[in-house]
Each structure stands twice: as C-alpha cells, then as structure tokens.
Protein backbone atom coordinates (compact mmCIF):
# COMPACT_ATOMS: atom_id res chain seq x y z
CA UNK A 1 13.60 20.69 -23.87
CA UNK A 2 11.99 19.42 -21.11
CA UNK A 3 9.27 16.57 -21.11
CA UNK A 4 7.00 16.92 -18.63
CA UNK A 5 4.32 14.24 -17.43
CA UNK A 6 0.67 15.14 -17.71
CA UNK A 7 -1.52 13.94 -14.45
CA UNK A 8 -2.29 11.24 -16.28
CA UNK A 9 0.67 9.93 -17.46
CA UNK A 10 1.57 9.59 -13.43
CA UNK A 11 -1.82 8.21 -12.61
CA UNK A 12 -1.95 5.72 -15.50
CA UNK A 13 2.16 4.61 -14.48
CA UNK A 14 2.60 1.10 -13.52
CA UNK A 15 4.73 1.77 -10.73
CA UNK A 16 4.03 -0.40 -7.89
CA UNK A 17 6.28 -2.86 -6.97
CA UNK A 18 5.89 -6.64 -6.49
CA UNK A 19 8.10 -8.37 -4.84
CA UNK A 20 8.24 -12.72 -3.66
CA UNK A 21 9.81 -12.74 -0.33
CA UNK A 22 10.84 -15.79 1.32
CA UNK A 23 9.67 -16.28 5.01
CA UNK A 24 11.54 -19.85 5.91
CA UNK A 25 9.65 -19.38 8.98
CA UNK A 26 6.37 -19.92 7.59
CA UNK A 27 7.88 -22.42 5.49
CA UNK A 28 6.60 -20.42 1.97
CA UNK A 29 6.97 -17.35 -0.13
CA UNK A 30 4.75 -14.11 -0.04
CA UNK A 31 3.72 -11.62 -2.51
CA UNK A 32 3.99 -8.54 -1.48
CA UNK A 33 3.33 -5.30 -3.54
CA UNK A 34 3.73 -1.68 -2.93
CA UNK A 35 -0.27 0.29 -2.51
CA UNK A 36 -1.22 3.32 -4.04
CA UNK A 37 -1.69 6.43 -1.80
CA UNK A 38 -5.36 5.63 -1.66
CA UNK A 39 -5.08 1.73 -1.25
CA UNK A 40 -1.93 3.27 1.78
CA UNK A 41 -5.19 5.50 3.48
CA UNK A 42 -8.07 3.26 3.60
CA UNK A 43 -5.62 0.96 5.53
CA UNK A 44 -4.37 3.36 7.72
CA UNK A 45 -8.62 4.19 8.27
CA UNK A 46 -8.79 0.69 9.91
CA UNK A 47 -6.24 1.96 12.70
CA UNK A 48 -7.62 4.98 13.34
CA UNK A 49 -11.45 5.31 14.97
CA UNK A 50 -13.82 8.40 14.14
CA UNK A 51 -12.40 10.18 17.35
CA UNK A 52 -9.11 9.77 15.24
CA UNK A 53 -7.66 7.79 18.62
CA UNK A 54 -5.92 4.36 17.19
CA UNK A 55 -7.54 1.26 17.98
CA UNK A 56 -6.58 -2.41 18.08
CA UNK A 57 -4.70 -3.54 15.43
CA UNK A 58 -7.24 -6.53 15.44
CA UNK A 59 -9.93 -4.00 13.74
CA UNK A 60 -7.76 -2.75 10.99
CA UNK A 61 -8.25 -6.14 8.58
C-alpha cells in the first residue's frame, strides 16, 4: 500500500539544508542554508522592480 504525505506532512518537513562552507579567501567559514519557496520569492522581489524590469543588485538586500 502506498503512504502518501498529507500537505502538512510536506509543509511541516525539515528539509532545508545547512551546510559550513569554507571560503579561505575570506579567511572563515559560512553558513549557508537552502530557503523555502517563499523565503526563494521575496528575494527574487528585491531584483525585480514593480515594472517587473530587474534592477541593481545593490537594491535586492
């Protein structure tokens, strides 16, 4: 039989990756972890003006 995954169970998964990276040319580590489709669209937003035409990178964060 097959078990299938209520909405919930996906939603409520804890799925996203986190990984240490090392970046010897900043002389450290970073964290980086994976975003959820919403975290993934409201930072695509920042690239992308109400005209929808991309705009500098340096508005985004």
């Amino acid at each position: 039989m097959t078990n299938y995954l209520s909405a919930e169970q996906i939603l409520d998964a804890d799925d996203l990756a986190i990984e240490d990276v090392p970046v010897p040319e900043w002389g450290g580590t970073v964290r980086v972890k994976g975003m959820s489709g919403t975290e993934r669209d409201r930072f695509e937003a920042g690239f992308v003006g109400n005209d929808m035409k991309q705009l500098p990178k340096d508005n985004a964060l």
